[in-house]
PDB file of N, CA and C in Angstrom:
ATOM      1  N   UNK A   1      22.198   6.815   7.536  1.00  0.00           N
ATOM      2  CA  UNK A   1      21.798   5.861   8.553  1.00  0.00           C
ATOM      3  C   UNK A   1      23.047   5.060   8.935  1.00  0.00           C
ATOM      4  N   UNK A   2      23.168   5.108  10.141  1.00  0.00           N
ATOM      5  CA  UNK A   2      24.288   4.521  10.390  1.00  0.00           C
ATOM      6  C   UNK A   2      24.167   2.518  10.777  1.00  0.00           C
ATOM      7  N   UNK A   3      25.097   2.042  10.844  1.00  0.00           N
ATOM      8  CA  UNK A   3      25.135   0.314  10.699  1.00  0.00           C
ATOM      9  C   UNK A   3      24.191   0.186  11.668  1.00  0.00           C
ATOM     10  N   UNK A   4      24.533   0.608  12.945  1.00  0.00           N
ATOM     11  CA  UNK A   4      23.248  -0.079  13.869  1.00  0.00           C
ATOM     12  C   UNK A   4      22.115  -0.200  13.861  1.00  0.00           C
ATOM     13  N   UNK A   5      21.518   1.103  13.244  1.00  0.00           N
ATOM     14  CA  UNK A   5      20.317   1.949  13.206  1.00  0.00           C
ATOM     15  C   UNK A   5      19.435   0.862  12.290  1.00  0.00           C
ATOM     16  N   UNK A   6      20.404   0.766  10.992  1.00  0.00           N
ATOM     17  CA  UNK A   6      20.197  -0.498   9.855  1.00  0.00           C
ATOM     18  C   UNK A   6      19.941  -1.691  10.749  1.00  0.00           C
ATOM     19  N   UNK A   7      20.559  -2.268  11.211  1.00  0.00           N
ATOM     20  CA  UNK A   7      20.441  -3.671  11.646  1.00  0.00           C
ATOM     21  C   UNK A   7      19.250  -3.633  12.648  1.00  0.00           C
ATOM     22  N   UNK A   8      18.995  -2.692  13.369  1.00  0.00           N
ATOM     23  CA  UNK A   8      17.857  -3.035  14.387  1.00  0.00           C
ATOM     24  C   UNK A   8      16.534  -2.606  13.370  1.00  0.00           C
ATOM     25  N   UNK A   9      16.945  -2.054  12.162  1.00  0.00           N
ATOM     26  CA  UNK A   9      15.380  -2.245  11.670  1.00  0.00           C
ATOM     27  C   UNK A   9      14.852  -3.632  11.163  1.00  0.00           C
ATOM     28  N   UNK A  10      16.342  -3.898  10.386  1.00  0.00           N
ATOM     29  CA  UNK A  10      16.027  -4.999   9.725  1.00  0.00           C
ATOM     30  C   UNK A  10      15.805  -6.186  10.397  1.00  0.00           C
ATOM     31  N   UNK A  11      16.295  -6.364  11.747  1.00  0.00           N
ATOM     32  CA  UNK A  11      15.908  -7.066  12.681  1.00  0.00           C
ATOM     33  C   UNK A  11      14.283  -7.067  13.017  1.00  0.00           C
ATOM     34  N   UNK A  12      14.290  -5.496  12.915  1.00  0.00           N
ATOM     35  CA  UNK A  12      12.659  -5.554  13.646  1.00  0.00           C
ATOM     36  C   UNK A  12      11.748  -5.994  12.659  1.00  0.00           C
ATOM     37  N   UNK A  13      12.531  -6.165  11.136  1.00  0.00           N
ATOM     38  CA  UNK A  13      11.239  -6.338  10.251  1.00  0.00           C
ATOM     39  C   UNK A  13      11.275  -8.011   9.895  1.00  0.00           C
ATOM     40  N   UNK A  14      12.634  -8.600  10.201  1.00  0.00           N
ATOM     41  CA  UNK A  14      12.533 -10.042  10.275  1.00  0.00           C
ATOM     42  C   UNK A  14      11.935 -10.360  11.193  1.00  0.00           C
ATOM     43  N   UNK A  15      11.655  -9.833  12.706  1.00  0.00           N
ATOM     44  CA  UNK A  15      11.019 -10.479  13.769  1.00  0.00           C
ATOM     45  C   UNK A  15       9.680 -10.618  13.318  1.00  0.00           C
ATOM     46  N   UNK A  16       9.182  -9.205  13.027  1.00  0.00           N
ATOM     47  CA  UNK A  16       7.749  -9.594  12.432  1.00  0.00           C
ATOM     48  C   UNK A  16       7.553 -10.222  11.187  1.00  0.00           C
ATOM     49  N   UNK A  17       8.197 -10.522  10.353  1.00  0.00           N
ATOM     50  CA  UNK A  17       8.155 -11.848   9.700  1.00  0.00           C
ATOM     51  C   UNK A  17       8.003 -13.534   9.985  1.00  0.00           C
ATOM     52  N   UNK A  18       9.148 -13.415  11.020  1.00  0.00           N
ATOM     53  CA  UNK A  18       9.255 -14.269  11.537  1.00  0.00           C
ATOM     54  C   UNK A  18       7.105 -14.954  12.742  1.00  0.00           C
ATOM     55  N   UNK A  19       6.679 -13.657  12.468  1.00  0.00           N
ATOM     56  CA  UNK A  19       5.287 -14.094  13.601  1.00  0.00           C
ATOM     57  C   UNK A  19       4.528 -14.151  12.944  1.00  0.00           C
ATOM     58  N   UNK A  20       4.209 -13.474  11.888  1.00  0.00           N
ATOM     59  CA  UNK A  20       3.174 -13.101  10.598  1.00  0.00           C
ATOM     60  C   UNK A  20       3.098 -14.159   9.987  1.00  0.00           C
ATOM     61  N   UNK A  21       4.440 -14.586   9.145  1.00  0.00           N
ATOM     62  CA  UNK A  21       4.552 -15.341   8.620  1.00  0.00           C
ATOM     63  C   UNK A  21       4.754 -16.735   8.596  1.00  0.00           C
ATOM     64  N   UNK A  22       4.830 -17.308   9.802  1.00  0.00           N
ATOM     65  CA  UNK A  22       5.291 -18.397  10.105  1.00  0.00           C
ATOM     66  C   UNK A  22       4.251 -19.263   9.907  1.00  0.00           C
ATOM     67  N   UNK A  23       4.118 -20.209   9.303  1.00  0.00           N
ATOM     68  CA  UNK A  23       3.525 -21.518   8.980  1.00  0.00           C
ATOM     69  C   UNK A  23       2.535 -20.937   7.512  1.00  0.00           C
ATOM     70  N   UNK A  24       2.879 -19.850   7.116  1.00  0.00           N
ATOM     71  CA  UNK A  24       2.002 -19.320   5.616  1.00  0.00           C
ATOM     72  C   UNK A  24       2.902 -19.639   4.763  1.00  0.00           C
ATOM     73  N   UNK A  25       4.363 -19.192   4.721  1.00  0.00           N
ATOM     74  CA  UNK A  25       5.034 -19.553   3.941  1.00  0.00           C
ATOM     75  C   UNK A  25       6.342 -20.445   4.737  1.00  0.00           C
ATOM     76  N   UNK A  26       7.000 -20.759   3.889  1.00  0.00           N
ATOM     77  CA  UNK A  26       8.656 -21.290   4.002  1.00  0.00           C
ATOM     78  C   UNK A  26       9.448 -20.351   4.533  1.00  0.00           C
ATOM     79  N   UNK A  27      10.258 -20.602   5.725  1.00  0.00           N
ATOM     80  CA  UNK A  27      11.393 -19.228   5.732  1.00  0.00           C
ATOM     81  C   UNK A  27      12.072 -18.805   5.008  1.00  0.00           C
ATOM     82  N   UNK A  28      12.738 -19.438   4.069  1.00  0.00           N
ATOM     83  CA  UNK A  28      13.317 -18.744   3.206  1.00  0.00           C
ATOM     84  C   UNK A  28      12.595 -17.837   1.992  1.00  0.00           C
ATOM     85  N   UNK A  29      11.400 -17.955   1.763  1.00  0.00           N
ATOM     86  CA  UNK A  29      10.654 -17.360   1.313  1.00  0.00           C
ATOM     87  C   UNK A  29      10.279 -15.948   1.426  1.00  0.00           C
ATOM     88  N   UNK A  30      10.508 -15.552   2.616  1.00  0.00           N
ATOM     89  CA  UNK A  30       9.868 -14.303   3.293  1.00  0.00           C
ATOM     90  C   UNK A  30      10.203 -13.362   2.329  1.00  0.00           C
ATOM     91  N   UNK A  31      11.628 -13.535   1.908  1.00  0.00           N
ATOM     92  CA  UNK A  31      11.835 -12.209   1.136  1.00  0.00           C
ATOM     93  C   UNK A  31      10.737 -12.005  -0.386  1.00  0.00           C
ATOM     94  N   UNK A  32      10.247 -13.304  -0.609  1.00  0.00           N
ATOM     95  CA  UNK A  32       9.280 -12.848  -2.248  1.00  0.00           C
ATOM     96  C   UNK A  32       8.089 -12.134  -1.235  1.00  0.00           C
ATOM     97  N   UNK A  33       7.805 -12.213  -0.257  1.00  0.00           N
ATOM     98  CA  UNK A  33       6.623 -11.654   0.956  1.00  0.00           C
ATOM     99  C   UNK A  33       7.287 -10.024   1.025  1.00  0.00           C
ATOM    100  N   UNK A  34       8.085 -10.109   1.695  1.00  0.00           N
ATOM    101  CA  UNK A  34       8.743  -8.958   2.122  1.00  0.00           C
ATOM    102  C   UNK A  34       9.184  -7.523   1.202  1.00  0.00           C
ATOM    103  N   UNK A  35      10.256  -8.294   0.327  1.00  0.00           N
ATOM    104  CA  UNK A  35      10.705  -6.947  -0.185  1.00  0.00           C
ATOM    105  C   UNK A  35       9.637  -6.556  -0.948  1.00  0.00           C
ATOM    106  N   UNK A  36       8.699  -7.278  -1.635  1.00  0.00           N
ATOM    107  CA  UNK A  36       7.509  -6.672  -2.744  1.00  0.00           C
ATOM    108  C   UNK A  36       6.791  -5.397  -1.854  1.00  0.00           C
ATOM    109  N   UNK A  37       6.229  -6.090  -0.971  1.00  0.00           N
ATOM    110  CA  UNK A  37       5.268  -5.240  -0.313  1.00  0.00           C
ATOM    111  C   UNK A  37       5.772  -4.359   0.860  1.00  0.00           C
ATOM    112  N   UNK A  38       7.395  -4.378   0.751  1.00  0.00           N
ATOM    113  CA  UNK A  38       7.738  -3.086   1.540  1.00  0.00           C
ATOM    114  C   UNK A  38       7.852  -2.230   0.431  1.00  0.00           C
ATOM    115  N   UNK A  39       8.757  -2.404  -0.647  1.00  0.00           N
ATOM    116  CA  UNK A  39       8.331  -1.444  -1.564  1.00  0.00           C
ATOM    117  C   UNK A  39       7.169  -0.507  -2.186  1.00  0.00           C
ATOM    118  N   UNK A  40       6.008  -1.839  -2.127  1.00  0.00           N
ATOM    119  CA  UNK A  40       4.858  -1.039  -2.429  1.00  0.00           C
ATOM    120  C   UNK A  40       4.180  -0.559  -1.019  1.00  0.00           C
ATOM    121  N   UNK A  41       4.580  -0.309   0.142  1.00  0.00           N
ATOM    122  CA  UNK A  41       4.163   0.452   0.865  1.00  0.00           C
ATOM    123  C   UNK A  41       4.524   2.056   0.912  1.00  0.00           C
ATOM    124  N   UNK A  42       5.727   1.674   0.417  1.00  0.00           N
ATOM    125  CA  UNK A  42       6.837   3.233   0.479  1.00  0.00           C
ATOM    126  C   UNK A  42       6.340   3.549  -0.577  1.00  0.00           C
ATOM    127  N   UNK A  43       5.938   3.569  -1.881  1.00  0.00           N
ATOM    128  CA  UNK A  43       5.428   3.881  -2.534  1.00  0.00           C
ATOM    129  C   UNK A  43       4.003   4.375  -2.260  1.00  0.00           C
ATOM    130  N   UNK A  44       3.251   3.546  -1.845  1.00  0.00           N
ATOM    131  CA  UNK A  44       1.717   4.375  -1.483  1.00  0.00           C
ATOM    132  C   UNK A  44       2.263   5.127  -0.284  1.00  0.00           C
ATOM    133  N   UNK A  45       3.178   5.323   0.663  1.00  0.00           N
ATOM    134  CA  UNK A  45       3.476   6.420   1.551  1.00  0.00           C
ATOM    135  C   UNK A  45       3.621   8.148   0.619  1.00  0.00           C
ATOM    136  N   UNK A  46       4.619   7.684  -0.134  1.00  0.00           N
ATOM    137  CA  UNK A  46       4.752   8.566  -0.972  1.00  0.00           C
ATOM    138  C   UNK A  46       3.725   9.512  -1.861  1.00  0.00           C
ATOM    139  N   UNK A  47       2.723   8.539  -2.151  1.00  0.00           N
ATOM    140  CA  UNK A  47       1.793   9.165  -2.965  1.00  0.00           C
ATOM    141  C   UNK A  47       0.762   9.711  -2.327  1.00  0.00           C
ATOM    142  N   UNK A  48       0.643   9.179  -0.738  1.00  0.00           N
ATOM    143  CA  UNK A  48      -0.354   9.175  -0.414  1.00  0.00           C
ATOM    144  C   UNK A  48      -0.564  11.510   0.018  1.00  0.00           C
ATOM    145  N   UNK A  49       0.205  12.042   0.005  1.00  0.00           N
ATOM    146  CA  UNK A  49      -0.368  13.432   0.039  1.00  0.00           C
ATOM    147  C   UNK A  49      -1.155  14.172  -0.882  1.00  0.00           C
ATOM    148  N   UNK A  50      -0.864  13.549  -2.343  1.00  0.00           N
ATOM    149  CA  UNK A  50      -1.631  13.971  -3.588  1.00  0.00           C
ATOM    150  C   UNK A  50      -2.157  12.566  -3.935  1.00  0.00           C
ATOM    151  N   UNK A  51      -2.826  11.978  -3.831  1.00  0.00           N
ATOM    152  CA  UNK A  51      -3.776  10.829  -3.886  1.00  0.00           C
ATOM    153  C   UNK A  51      -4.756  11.382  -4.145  1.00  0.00           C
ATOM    154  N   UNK A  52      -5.664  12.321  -3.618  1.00  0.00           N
ATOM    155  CA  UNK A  52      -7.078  12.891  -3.766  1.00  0.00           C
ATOM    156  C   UNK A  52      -6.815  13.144  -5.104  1.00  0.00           C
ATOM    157  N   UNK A  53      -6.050  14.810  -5.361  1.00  0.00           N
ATOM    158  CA  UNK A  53      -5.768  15.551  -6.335  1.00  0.00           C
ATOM    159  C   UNK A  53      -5.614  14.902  -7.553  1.00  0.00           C
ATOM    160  N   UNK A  54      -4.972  13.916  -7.324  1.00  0.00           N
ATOM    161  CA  UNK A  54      -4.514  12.611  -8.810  1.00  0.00           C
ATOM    162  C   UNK A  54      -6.074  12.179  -9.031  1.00  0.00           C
ATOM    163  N   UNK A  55      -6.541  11.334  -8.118  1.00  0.00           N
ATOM    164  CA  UNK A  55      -7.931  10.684  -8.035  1.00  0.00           C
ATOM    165  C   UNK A  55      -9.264  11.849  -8.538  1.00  0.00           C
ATOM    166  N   UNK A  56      -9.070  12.786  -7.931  1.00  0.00           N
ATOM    167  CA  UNK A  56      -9.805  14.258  -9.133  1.00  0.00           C
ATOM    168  C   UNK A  56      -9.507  14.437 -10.396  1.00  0.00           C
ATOM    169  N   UNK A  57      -8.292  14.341 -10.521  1.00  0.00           N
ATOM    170  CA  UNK A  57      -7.975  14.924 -12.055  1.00  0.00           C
ATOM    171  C   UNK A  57      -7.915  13.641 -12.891  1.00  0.00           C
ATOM    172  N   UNK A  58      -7.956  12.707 -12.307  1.00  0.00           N
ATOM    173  CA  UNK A  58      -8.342  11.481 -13.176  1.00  0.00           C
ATOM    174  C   UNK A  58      -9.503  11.052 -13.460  1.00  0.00           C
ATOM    175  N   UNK A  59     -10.330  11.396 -12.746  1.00  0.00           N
ATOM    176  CA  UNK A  59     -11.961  11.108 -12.462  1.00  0.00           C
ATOM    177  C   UNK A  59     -12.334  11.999 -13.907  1.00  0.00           C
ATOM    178  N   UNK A  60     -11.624  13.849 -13.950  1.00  0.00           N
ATOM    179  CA  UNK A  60     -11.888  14.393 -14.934  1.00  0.00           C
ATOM    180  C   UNK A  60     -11.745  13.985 -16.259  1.00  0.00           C
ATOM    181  N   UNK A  61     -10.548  13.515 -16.336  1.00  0.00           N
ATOM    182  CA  UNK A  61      -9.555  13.004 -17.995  1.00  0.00           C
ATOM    183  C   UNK A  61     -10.632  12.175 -18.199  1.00  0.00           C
ATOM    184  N   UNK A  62     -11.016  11.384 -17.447  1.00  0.00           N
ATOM    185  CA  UNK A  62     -11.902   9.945 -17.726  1.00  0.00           C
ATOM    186  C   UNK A  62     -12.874  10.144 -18.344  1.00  0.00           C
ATOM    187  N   UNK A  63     -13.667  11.178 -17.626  1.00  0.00           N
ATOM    188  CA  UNK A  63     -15.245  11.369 -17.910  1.00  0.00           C
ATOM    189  C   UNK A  63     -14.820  12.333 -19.211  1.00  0.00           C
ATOM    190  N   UNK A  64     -14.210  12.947 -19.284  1.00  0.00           N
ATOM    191  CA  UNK A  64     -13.731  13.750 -20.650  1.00  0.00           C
ATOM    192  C   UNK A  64     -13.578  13.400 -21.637  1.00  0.00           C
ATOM    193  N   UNK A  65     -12.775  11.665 -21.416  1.00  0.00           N
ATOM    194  CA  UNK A  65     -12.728  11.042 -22.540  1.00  0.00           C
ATOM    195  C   UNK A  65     -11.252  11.903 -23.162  1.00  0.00           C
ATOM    196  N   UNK A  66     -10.091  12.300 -22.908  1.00  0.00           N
ATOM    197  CA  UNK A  66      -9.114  12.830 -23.235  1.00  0.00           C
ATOM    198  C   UNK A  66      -7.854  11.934 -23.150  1.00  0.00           C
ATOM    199  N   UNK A  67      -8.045  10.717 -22.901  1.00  0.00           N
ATOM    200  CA  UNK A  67      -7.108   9.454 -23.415  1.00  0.00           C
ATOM    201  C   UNK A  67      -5.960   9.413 -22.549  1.00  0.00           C
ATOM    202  N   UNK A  68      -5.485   8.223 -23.021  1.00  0.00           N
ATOM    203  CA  UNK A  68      -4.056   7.998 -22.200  1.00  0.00           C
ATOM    204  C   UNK A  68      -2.937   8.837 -21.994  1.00  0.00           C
ATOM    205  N   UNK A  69      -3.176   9.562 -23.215  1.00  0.00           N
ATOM    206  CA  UNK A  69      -1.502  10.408 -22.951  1.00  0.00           C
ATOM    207  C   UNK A  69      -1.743  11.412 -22.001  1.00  0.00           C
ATOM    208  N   UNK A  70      -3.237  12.382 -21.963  1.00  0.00           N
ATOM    209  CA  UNK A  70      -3.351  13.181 -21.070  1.00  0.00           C
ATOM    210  C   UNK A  70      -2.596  12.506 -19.615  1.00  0.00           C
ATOM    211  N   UNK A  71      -3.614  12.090 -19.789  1.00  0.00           N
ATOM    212  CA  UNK A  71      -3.531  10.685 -18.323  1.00  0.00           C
ATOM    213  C   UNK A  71      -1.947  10.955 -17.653  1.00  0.00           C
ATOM    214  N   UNK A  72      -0.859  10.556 -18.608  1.00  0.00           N
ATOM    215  CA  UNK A  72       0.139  10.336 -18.548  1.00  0.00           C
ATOM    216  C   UNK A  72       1.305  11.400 -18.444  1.00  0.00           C
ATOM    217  N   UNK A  73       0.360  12.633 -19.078  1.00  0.00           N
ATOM    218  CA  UNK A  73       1.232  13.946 -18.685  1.00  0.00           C
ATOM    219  C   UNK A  73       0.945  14.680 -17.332  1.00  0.00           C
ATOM    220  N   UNK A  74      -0.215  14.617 -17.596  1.00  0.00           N
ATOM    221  CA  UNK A  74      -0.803  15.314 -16.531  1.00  0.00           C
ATOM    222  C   UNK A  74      -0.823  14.666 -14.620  1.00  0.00           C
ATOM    223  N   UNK A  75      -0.604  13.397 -14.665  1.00  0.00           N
ATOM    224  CA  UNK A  75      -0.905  12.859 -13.194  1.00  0.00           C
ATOM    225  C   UNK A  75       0.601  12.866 -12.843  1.00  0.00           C
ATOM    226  N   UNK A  76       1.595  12.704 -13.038  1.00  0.00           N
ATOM    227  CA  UNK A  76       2.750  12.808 -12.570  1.00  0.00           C
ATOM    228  C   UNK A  76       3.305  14.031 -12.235  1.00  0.00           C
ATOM    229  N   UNK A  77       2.862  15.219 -12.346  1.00  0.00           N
ATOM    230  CA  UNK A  77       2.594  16.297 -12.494  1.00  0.00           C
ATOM    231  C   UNK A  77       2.046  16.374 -11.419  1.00  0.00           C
ATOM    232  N   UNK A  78       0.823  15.990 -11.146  1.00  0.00           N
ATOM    233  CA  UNK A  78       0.604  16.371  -9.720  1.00  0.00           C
ATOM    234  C   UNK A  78       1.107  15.426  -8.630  1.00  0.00           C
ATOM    235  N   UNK A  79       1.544  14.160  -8.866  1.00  0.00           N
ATOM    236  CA  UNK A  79       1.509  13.086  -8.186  1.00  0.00           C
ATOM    237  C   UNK A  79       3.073  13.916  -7.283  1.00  0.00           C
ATOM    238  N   UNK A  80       3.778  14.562  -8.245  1.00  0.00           N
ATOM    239  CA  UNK A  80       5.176  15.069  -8.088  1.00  0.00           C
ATOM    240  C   UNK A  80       6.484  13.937  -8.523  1.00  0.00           C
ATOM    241  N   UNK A  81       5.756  12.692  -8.802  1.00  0.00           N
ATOM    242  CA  UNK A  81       6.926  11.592  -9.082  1.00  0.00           C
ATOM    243  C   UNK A  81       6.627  11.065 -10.791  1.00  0.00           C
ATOM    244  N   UNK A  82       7.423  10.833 -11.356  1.00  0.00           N
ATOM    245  CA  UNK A  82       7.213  10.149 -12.873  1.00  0.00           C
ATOM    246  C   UNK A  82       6.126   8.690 -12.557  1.00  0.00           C
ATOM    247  N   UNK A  83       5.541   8.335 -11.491  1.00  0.00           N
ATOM    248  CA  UNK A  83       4.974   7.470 -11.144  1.00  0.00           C
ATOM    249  C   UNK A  83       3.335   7.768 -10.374  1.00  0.00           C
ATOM    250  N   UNK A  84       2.199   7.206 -10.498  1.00  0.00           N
ATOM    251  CA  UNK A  84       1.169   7.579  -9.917  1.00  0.00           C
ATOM    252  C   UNK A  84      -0.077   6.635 -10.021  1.00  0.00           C
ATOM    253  N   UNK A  85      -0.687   6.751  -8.869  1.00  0.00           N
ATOM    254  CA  UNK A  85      -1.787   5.638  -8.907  1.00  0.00           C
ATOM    255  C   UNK A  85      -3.021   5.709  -9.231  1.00  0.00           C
ATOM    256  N   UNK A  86      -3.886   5.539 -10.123  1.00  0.00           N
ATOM    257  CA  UNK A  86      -5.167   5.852  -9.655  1.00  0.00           C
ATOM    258  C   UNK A  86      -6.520   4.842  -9.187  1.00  0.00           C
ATOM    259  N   UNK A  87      -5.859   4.005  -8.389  1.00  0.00           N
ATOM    260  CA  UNK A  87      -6.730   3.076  -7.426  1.00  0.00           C
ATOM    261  C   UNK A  87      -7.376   3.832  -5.958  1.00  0.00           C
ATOM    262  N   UNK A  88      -8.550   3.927  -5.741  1.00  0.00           N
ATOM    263  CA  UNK A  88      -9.016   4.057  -4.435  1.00  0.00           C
ATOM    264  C   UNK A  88      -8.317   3.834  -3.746  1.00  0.00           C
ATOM    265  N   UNK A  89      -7.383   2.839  -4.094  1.00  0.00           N
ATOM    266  CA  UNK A  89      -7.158   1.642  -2.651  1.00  0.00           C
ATOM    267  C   UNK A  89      -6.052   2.524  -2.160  1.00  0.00           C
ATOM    268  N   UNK A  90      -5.455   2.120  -1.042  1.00  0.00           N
ATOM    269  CA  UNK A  90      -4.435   2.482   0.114  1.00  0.00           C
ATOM    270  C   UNK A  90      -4.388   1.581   0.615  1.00  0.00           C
ATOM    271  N   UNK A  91      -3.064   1.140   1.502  1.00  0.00           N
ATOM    272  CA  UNK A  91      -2.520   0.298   2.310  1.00  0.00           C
ATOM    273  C   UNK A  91      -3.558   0.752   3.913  1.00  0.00           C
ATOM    274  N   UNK A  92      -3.554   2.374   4.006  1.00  0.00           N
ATOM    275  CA  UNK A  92      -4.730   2.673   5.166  1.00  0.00           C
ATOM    276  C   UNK A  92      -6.004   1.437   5.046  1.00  0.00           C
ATOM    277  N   UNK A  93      -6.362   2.330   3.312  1.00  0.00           N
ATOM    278  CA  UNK A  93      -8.016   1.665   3.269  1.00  0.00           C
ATOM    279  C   UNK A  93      -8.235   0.757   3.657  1.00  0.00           C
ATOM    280  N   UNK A  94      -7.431  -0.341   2.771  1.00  0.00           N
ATOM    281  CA  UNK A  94      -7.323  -1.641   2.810  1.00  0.00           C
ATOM    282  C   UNK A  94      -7.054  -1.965   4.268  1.00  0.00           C
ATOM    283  N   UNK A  95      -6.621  -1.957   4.994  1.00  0.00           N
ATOM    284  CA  UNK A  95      -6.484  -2.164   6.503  1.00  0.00           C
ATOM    285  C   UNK A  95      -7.899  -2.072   7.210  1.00  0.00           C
ATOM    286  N   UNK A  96      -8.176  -0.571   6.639  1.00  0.00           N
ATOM    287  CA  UNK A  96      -9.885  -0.314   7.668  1.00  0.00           C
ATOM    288  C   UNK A  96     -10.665  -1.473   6.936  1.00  0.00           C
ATOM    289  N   UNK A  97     -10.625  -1.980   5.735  1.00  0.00           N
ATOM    290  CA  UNK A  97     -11.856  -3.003   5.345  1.00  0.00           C
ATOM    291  C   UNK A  97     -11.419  -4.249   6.043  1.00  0.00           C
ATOM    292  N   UNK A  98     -10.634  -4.497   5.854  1.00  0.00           N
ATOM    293  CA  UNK A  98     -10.164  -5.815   7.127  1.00  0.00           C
ATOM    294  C   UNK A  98     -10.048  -5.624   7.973  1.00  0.00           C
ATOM    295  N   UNK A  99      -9.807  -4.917   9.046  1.00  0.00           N
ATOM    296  CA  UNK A  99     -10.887  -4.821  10.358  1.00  0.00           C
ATOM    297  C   UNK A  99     -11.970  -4.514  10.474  1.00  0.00           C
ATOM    298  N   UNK A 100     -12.978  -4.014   9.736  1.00  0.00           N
ATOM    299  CA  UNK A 100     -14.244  -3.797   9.706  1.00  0.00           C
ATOM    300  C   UNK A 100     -14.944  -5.184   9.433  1.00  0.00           C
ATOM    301  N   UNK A 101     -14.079  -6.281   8.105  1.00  0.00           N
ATOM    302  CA  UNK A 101     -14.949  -6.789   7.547  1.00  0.00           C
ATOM    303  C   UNK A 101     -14.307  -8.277   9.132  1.00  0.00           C
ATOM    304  N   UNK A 102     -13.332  -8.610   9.429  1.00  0.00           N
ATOM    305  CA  UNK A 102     -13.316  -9.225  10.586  1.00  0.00           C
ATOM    306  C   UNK A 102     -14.123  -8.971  11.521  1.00  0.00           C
ATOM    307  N   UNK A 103     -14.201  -7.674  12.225  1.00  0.00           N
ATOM    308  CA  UNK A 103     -15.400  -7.020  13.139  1.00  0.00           C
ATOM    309  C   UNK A 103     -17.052  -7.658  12.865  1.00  0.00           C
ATOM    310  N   UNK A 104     -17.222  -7.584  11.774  1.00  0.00           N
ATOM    311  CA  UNK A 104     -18.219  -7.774  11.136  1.00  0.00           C
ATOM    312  C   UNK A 104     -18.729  -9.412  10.960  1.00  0.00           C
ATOM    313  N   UNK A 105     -17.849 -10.463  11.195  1.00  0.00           N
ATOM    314  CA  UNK A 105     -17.588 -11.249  10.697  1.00  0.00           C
ATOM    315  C   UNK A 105     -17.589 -12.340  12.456  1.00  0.00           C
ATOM    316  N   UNK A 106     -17.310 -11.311  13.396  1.00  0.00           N
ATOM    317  CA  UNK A 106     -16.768 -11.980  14.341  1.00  0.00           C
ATOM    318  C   UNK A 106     -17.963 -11.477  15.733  1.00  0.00           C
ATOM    319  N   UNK A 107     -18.677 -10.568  15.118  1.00  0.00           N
ATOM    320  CA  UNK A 107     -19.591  -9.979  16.264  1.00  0.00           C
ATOM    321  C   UNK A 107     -20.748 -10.930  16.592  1.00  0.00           C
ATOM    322  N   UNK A 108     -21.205 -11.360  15.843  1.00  0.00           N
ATOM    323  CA  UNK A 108     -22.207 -12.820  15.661  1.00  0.00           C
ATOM    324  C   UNK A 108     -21.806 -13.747  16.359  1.00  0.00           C
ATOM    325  N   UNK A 109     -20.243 -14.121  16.921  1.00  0.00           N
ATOM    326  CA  UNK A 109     -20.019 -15.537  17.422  1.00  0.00           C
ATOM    327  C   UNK A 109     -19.659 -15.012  19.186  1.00  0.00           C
ATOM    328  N   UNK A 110     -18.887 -13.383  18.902  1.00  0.00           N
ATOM    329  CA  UNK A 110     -19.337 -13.239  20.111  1.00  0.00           C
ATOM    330  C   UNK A 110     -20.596 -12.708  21.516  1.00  0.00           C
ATOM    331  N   UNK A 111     -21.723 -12.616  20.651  1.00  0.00           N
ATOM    332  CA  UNK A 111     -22.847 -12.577  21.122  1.00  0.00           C
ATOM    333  C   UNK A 111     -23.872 -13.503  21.301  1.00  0.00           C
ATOM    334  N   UNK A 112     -22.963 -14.995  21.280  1.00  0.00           N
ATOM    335  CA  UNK A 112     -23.728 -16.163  21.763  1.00  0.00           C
ATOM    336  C   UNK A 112     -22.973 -16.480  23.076  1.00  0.00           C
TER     337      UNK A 112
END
C-alpha cells in the first residue's frame, strides 16, 4: 500500500470518527473506540467463511461432551487460523438486530 492510499484511509476512518463519535466520547479518546473494534472487525471478516462449519463442529464437541482440548484442536483446524469463535454473533448479525430492533422501536411513533 502505498503512502497515499494509507492516508486517505486513515483519513476516511478519522472522519467517521470524528461524526459517530462526537459528543460520546473525548477526542482524544477515539483511538480506545477505534483501534479495538477495527481489529475485532478484521477478525470476524476473517472468520466469517468458516463460521457455520466451526459453529457445527462445536455444537457437536458440546453435545458430546468431549472437552476443551477437543474444542481446541479441532476448531482452528477448520477456522484455518490458530484463533476461532464460537459466538452466533457477527458484526453482520449484530447490525441486522439494531436495525430491526430501532425499526421496531420507531414504527409506533411514526404511525401517529
Amino acid at each position: 500500500m502505498n503512502h497515499t492510499t494509507h492516508n486517505t484511509i486513515v483519513n476516511f476512518i478519522w472522519n467517521i470518527a470524528d461524526d459517530v463519535l462526537r459528543d460520546v466520547y473525548v477526542r482524544g479518546k477515539y483511538r480506545d473506540v477505534i483501534l479495538p473494534m477495527t481489529v475485532l472487525r478484521r477478525l470476524d471478516c476473517l472468520l466469517e467463511p468458516t463460521k457455520e462449519k466451526v459453529l457445527e463442529r462445536y455444537k457437536v464437541l458440546e453435545e458430546e461432551k468431549f472437552g476443551q482440548n477437543a474444542v481446541a484442536q479441532q476448531l482452528p483446524r477448520i477456522s484455518g487460523y490458530v484463533f476461532y469463535n464460537t459466538s452466533k454473533f457477527t458484526f453482520k448479525t449484530l447490525l441486522l438486530r439494531l436495525q430491526l430492533t430501532l425499526t421496531r422501536m420507531l414504527i409506533p411513533f411514526l404511525k401517529r
